[in-house]
N, C-alpha and C. Protein backbone atom coordinates (compact mmCIF):
# COMPACT_ATOMS: atom_id res chain seq x y z
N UNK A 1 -56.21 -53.19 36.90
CA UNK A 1 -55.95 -51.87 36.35
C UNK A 1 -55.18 -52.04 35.04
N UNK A 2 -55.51 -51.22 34.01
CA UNK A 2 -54.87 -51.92 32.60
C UNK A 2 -54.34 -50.70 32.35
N UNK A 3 -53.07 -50.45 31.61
CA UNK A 3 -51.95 -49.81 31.03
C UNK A 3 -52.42 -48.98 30.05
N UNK A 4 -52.11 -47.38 30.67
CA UNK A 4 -52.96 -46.67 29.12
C UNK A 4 -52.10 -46.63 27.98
N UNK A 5 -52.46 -46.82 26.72
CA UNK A 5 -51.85 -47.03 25.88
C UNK A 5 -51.79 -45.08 25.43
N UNK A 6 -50.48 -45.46 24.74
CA UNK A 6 -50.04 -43.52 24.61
C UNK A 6 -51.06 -43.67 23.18
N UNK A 7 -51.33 -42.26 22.51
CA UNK A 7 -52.21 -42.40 21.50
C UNK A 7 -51.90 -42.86 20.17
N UNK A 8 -50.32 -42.28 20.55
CA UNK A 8 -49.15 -42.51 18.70
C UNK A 8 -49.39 -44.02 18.78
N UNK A 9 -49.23 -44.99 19.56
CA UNK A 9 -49.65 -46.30 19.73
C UNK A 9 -50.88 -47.12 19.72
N UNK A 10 -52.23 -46.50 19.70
CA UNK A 10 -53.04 -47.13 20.30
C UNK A 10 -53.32 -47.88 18.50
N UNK A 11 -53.64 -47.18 17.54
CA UNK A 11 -53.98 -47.53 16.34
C UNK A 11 -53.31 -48.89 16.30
N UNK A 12 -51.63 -49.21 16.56
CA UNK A 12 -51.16 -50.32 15.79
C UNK A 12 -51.14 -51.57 16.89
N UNK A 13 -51.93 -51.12 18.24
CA UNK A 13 -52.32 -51.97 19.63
C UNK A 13 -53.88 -52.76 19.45
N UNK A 14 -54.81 -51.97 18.19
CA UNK A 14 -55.92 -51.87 18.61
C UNK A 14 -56.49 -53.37 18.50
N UNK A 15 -55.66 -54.31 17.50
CA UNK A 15 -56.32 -55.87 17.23
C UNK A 15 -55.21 -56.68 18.30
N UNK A 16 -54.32 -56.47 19.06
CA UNK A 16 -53.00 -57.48 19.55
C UNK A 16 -53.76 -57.40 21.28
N UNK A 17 -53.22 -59.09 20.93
CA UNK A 17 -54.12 -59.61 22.12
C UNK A 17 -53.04 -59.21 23.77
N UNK A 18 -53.46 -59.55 25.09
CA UNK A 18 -53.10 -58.98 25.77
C UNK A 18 -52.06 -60.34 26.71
N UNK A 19 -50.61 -60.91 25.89
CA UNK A 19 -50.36 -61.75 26.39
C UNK A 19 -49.06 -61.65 27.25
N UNK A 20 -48.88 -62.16 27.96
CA UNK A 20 -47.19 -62.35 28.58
C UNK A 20 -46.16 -60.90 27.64
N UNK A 21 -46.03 -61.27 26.29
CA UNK A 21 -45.16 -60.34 25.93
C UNK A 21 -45.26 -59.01 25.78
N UNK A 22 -46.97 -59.10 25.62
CA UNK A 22 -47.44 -57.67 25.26
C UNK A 22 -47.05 -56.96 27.24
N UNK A 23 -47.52 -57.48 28.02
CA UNK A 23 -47.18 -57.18 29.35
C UNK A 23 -45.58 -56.68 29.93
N UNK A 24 -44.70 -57.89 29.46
CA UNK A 24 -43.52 -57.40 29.74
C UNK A 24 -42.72 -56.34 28.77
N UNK A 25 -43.45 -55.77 27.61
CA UNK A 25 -43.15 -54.83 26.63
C UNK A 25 -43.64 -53.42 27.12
N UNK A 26 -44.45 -53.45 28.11
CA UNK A 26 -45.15 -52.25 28.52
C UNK A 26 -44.27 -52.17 29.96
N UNK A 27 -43.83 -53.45 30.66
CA UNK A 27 -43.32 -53.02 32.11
C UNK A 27 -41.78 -52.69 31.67
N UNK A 28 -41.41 -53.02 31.04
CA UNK A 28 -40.04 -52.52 29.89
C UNK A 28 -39.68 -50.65 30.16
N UNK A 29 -41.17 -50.75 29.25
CA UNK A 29 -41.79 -49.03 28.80
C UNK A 29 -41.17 -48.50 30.06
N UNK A 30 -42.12 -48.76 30.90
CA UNK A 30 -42.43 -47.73 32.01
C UNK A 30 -41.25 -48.09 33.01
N UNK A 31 -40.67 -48.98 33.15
CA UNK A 31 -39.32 -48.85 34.06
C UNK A 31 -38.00 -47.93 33.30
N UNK A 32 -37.98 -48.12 32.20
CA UNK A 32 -36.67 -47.33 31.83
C UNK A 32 -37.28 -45.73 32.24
N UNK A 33 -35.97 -45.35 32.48
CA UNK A 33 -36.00 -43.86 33.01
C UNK A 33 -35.66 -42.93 32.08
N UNK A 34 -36.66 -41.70 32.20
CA UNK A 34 -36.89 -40.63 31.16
C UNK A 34 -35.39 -40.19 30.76
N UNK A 35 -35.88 -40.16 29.52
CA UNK A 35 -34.39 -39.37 29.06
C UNK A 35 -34.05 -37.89 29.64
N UNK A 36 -35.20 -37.49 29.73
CA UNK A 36 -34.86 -36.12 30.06
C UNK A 36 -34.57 -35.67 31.45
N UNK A 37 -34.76 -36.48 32.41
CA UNK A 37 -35.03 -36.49 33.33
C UNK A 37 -33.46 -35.85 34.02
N UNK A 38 -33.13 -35.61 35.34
CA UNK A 38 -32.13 -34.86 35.68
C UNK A 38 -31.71 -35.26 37.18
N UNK A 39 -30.81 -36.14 37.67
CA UNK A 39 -31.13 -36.25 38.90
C UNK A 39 -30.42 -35.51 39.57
N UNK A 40 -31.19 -35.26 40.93
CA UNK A 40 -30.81 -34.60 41.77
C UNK A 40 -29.98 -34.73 42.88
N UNK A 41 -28.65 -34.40 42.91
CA UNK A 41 -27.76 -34.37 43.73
C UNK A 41 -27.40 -33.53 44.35
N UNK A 42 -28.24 -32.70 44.54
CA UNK A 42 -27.96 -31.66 45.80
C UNK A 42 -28.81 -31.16 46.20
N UNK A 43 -29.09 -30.18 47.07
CA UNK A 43 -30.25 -29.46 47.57
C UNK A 43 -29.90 -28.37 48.38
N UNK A 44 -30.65 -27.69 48.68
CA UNK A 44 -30.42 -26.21 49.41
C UNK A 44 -31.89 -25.76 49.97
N UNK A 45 -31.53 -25.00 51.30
CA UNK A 45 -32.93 -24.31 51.51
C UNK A 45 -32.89 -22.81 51.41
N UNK A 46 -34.14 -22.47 50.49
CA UNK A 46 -33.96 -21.17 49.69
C UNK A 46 -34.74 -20.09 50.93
N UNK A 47 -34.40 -19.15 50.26
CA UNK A 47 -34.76 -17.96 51.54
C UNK A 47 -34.46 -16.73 51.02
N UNK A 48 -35.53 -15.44 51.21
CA UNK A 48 -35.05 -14.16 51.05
C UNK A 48 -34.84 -13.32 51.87
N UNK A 49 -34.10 -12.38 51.69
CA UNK A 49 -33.05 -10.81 52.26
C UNK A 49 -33.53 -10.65 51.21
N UNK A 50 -33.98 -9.50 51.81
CA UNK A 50 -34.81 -8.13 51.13
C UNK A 50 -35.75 -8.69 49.80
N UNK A 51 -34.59 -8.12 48.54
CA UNK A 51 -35.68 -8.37 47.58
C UNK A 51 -34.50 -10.12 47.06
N UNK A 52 -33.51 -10.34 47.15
CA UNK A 52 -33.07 -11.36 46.88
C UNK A 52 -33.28 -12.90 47.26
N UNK A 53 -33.21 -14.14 46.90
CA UNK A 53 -33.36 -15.17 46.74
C UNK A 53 -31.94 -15.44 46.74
N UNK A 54 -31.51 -16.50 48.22
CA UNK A 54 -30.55 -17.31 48.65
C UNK A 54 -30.76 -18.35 48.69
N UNK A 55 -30.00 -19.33 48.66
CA UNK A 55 -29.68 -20.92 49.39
C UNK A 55 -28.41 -21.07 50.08
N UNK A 56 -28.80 -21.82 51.39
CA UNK A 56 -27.81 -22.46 51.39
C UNK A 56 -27.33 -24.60 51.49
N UNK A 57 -26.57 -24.78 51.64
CA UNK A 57 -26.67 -26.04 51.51
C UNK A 57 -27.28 -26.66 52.71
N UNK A 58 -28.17 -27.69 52.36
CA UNK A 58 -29.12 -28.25 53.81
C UNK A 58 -28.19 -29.05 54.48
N UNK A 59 -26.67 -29.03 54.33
CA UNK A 59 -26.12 -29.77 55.16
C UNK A 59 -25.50 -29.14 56.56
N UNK A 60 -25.94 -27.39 56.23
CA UNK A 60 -25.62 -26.51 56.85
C UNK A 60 -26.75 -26.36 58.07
N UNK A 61 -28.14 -26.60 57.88
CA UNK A 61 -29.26 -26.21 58.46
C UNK A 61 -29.66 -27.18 59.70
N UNK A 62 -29.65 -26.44 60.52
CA UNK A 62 -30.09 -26.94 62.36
C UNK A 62 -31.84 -27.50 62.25
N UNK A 63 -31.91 -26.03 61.86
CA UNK A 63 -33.83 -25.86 61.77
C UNK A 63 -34.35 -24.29 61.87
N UNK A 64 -35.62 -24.33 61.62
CA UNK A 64 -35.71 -23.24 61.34
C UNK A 64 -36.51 -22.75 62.43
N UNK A 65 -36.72 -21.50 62.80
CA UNK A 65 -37.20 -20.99 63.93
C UNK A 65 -38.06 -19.71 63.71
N UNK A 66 -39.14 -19.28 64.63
CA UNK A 66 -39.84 -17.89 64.62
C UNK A 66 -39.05 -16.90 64.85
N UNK A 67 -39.40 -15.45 64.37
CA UNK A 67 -38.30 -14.60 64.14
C UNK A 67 -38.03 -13.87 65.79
N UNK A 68 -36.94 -13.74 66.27
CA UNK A 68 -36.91 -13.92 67.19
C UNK A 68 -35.68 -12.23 67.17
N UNK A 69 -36.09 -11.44 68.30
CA UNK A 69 -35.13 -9.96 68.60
C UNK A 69 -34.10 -10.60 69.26
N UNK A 70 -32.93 -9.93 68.56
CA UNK A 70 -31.53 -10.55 69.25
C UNK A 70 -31.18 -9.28 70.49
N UNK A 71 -30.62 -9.90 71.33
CA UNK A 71 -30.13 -9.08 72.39
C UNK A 71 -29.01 -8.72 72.21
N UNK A 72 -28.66 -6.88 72.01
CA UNK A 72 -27.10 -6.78 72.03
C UNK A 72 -26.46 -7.14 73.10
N UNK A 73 -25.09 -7.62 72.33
CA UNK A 73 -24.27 -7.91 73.36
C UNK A 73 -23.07 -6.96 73.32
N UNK A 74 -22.70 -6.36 74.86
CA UNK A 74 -22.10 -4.96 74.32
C UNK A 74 -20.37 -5.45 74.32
N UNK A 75 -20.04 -4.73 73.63
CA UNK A 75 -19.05 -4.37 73.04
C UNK A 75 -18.46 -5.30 72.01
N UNK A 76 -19.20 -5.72 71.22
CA UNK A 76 -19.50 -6.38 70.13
C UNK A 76 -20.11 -6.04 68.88
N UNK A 77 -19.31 -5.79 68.02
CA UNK A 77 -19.38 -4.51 67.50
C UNK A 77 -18.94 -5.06 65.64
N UNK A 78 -19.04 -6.32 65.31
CA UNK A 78 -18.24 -6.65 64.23
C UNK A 78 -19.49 -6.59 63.28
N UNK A 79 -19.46 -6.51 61.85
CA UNK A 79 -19.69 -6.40 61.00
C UNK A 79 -20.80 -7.46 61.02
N UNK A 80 -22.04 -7.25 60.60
CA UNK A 80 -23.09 -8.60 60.62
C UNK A 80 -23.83 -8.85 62.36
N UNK A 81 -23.30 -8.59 63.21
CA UNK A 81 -22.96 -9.11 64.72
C UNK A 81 -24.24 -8.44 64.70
N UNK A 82 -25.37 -8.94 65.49
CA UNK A 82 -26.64 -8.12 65.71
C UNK A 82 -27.02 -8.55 67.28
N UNK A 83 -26.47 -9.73 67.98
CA UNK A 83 -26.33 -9.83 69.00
C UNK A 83 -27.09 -11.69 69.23
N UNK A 84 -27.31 -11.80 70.26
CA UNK A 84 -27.95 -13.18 71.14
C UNK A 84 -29.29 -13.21 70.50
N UNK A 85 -29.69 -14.87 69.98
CA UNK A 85 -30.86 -15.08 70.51
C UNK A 85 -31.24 -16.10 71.13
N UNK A 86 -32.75 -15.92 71.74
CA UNK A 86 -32.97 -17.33 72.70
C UNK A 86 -33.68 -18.34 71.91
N UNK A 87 -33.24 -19.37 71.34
CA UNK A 87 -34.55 -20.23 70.62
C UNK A 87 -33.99 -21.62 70.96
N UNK A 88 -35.24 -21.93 72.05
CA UNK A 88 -35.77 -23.57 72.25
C UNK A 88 -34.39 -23.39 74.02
N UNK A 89 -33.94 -22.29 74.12
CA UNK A 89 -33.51 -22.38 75.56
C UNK A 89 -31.83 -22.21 75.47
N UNK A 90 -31.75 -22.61 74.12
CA UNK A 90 -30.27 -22.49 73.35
C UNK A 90 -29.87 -21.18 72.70
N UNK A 91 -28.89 -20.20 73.37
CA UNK A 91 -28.74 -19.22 72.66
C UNK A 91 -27.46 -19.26 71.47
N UNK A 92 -28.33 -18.73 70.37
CA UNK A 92 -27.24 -18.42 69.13
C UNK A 92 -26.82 -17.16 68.87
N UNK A 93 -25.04 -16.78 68.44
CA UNK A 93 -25.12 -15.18 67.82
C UNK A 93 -26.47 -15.44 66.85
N UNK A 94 -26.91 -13.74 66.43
CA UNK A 94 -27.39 -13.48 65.65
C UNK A 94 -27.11 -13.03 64.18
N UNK A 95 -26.85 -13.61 63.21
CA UNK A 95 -25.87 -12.47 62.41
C UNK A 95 -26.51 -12.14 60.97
N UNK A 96 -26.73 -11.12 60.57
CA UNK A 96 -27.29 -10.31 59.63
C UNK A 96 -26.64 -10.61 58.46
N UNK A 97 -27.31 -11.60 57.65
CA UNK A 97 -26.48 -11.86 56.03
C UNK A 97 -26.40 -10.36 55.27
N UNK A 98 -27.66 -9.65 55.45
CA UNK A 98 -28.31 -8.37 54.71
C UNK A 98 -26.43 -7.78 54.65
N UNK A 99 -26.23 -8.16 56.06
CA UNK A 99 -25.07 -6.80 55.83
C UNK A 99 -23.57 -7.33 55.46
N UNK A 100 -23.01 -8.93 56.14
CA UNK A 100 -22.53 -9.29 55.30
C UNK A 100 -22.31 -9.51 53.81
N UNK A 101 -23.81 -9.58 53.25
CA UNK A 101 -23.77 -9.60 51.78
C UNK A 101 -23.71 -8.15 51.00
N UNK A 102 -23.92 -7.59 51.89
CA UNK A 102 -24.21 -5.74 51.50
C UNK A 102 -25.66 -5.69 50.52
N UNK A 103 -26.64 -6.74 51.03
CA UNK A 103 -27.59 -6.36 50.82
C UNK A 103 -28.79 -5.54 51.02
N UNK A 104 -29.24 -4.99 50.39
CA UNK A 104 -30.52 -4.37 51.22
C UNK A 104 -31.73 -4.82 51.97
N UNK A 105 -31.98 -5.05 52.98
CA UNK A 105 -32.50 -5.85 53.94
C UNK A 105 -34.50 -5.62 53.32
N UNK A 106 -34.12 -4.44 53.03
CA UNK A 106 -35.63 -4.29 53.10
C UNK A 106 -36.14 -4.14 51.70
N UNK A 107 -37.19 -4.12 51.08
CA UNK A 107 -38.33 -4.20 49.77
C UNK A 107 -37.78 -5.99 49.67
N UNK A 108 -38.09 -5.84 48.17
CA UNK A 108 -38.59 -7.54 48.00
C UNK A 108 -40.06 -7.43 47.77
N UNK A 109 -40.80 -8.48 46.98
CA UNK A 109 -41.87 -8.32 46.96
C UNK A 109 -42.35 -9.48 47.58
N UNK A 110 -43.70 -10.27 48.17
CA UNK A 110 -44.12 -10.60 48.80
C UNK A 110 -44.82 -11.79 47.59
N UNK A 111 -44.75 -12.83 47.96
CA UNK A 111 -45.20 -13.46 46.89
C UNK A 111 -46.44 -14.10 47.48
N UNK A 112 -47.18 -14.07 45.86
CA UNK A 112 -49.03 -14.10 46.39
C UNK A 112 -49.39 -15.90 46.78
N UNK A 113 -50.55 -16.11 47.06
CA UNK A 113 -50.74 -17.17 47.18
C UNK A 113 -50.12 -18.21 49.07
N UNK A 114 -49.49 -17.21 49.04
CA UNK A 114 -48.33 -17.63 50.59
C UNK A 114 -48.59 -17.19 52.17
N UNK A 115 -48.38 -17.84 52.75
CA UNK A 115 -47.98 -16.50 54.48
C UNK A 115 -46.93 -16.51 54.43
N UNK A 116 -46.83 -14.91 54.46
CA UNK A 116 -45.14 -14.65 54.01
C UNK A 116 -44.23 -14.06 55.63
N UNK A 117 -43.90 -14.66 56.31
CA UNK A 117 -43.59 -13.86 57.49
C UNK A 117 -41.58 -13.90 58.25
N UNK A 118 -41.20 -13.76 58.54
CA UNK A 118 -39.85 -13.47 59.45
C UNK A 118 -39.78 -14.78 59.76
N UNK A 119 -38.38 -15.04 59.40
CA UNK A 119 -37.68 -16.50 60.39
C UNK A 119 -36.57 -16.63 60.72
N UNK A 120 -36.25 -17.13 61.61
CA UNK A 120 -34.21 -17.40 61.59
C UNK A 120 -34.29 -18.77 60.99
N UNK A 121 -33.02 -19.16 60.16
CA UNK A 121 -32.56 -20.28 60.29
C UNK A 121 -31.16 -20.53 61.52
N UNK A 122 -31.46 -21.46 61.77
CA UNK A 122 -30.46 -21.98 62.56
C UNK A 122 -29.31 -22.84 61.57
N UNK A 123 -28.28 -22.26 61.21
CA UNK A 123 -27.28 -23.32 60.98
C UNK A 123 -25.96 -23.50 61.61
N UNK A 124 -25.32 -24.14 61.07
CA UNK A 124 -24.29 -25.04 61.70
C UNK A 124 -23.30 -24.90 60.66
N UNK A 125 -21.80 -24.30 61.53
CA UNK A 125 -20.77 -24.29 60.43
C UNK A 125 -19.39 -24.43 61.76
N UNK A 126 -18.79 -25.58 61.30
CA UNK A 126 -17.71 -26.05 61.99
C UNK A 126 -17.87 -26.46 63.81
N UNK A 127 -19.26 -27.09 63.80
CA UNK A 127 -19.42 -27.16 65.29
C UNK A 127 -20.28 -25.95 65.75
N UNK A 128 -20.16 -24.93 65.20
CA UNK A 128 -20.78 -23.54 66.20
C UNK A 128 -22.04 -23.60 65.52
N UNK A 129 -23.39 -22.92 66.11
CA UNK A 129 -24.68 -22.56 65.78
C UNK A 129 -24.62 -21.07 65.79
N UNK A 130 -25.17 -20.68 64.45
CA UNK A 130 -25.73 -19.15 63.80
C UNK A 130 -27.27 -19.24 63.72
N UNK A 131 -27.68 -17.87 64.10
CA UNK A 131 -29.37 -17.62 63.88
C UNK A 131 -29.15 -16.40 62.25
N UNK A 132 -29.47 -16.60 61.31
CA UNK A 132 -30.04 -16.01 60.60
C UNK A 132 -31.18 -15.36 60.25
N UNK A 133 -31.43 -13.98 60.32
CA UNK A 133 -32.77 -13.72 60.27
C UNK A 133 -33.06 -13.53 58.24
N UNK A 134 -33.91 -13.68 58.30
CA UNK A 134 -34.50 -13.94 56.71
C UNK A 134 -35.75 -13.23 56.78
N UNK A 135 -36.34 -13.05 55.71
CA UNK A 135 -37.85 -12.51 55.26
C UNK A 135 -38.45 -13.54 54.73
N UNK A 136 -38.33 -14.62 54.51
CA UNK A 136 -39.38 -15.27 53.19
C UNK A 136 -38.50 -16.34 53.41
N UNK A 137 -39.21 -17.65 53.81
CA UNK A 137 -38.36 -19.14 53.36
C UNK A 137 -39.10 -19.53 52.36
N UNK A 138 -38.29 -20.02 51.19
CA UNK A 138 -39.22 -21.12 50.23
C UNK A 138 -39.39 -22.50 50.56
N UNK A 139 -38.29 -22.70 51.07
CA UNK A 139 -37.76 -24.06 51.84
C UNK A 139 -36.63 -24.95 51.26
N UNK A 140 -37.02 -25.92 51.23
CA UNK A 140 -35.74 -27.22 50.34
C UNK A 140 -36.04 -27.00 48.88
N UNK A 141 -35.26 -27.03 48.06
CA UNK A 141 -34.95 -27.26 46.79
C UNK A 141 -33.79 -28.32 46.36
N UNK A 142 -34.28 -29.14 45.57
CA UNK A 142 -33.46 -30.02 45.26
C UNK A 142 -33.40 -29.85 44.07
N UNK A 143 -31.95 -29.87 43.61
CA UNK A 143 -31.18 -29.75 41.99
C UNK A 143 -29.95 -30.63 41.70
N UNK A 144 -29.81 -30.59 40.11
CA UNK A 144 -28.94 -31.43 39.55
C UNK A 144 -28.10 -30.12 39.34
N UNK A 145 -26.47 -30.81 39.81
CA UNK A 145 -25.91 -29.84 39.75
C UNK A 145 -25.06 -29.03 38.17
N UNK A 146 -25.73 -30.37 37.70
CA UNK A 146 -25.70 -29.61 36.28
C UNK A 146 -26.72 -28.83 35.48
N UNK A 147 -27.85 -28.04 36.78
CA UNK A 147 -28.61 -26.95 36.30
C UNK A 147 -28.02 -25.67 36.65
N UNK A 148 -27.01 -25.50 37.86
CA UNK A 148 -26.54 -24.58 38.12
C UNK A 148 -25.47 -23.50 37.09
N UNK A 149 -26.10 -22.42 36.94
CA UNK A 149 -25.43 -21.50 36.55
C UNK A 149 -24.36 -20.85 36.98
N UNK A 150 -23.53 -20.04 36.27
CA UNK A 150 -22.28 -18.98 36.82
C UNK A 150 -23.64 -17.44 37.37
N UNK A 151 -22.76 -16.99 38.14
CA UNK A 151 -23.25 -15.64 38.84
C UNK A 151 -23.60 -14.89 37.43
N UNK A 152 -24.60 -13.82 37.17
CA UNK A 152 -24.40 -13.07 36.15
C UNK A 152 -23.54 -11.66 36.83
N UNK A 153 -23.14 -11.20 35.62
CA UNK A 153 -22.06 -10.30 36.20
C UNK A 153 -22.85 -8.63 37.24
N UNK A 154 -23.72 -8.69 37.08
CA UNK A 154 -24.70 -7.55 37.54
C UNK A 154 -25.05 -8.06 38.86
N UNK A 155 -25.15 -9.08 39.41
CA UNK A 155 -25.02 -9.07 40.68
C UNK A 155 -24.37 -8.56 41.88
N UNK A 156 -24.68 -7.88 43.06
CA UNK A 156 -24.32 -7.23 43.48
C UNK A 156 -22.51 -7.99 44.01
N UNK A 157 -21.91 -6.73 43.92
CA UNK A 157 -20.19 -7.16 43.87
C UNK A 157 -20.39 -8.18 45.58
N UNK A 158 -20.88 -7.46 46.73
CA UNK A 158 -20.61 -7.76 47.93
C UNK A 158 -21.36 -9.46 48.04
N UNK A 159 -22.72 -9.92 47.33
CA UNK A 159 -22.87 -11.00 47.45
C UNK A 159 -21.85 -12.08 46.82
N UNK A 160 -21.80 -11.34 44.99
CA UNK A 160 -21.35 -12.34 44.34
C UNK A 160 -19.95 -13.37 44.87
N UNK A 161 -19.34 -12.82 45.65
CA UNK A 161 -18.50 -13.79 45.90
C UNK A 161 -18.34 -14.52 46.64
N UNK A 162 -19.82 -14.57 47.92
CA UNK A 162 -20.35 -15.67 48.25
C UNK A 162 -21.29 -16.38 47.18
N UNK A 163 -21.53 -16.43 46.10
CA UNK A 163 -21.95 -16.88 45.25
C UNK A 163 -21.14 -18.41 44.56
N UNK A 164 -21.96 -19.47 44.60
CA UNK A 164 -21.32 -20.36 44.09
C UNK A 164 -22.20 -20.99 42.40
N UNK A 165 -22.94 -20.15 42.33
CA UNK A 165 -23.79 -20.02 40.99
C UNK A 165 -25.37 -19.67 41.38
N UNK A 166 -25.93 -19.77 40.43
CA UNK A 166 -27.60 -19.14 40.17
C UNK A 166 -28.53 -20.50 39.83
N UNK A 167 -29.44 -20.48 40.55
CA UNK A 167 -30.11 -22.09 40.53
C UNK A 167 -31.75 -21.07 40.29
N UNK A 168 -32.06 -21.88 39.14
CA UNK A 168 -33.71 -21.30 38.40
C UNK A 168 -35.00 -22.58 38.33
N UNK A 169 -35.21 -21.73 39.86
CA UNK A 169 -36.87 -22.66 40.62
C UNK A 169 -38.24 -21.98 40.01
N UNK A 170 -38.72 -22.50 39.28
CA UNK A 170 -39.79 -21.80 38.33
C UNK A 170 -39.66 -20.05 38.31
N UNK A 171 -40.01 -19.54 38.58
CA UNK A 171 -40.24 -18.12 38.46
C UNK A 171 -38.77 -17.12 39.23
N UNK A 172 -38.32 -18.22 40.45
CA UNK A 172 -37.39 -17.46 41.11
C UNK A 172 -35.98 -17.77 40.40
N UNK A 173 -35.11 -17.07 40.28
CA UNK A 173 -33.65 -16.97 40.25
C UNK A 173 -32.79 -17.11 42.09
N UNK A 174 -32.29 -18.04 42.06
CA UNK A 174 -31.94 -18.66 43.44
C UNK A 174 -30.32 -18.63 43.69
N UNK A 175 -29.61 -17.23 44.36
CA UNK A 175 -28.24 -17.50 44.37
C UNK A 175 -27.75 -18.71 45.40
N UNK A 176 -27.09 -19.66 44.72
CA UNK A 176 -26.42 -20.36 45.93
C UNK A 176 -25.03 -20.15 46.68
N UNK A 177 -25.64 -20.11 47.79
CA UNK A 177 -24.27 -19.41 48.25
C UNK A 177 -23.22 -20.74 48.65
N UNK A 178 -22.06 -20.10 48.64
CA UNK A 178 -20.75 -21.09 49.06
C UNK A 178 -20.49 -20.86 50.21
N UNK A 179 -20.86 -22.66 51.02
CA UNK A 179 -21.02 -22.29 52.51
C UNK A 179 -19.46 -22.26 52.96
N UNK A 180 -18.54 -22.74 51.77
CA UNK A 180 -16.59 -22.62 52.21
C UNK A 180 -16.31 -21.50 52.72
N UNK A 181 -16.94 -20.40 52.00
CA UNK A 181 -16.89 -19.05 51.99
C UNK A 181 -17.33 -17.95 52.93
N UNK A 182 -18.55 -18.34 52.96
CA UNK A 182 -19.58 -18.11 54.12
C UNK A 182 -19.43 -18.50 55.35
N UNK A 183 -18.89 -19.58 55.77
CA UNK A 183 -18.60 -20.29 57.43
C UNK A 183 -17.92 -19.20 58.08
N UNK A 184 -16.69 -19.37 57.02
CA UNK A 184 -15.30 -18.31 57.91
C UNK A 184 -16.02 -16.89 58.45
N UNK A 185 -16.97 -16.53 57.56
CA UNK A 185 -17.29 -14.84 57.78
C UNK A 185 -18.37 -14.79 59.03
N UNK A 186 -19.01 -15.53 58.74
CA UNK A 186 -20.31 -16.13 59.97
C UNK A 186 -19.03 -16.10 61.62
N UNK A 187 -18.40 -16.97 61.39
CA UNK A 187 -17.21 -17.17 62.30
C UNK A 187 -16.64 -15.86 62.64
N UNK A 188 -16.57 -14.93 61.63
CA UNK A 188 -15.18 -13.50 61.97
C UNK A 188 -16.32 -12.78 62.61
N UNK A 189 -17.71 -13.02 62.70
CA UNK A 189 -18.57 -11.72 63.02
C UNK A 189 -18.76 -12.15 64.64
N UNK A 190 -18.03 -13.26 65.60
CA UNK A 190 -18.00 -13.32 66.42
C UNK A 190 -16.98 -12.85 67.33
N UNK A 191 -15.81 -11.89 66.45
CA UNK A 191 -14.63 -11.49 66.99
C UNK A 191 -14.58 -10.13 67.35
């Protein structure tokens, strides 16, 4: 298999024979790493409430599950608290980001090309398991955390301060949330 020559090059390649140096001048080429390039040190799995685009950090995530009706549990009554669910035989609270975040649970648009359907994530914050219900997973995203943005100020007041910046996955705008922030409240909606 022979080495395509780029085109700005091929003219001053076109008489030089194909020896030892010309070889290790091309494996040179192609091992150094793009300048532009960005590595990735973090990742998150993205997901929508309502019409918004979340992450959270995948160090947080159990797995993800079919959308599943939580059972109230009575006299339980806290903010987010939507009740029990059963998934894989293991029951988790259920707890509603929509309302912790004071988002609106419902519109969003449906993005084409996809099966777009209901899921919980299962995560994990300090030992305990949460079911999250969601509308739309995108899934893992991996970023350099020097693509992440500050919140813009028009974001809604009740998310932004689970907000730990704005991460931009082709077309979507992706808040990442701060799971420091987020654990404790996940935690208070069990009281």
């Amino acid at each position: 298999m022979s080495t395509p020559i780029p085109p700005e090059e091929r003219r001053h390649d076109a008489g030089r024979a194909v020896d030892d140096a010309y070889l290790h001048e091309w494996a040179e080429h192609f091992r150094a790493p793009l300048a532009s390039a960005e590595r990735a040190d973090a990742s998150a799995v993205a997901f929508r409430i309502g019409a918004e685009w979340l992450a959270l950090p995948t160090a947080m995530l159990l797995r993800v599950a079919p959308h599943a009706v939580p059972h109230r549990v009575p006299h339980r009554t806290a903010h987010g608290m939507r009740g029990l669910v059963n998934v894989g035989g293991q029951l988790y609270p259920c707890i509603a980001l929509a309302e912790l975040l004071e988002i609106d649970a419902d519109g969003g648009s449906v993005r084409t090309g996809r099966h777009t359907f209901a899921r919980l994530l299962l995560v994990q914050w300090e030992g305990r398991g949460y079911a999250l219900p969601v509308a739309d997973l995108y899934g893992i995203v991996r970023y350099a955390g020097t693509r992440v943005q500050p919140p813009a100020a028009t974001i809604n007041k009740g998310a932004q301060r689970y907000l730990s910046g704005v991460l931009a996955e082709g077309d979507l705008r992706i808040g990442l949330l701060n799971a420091a922030m987020l654990g404790p409240q996940l935690a208070r909606a069990l009281r």
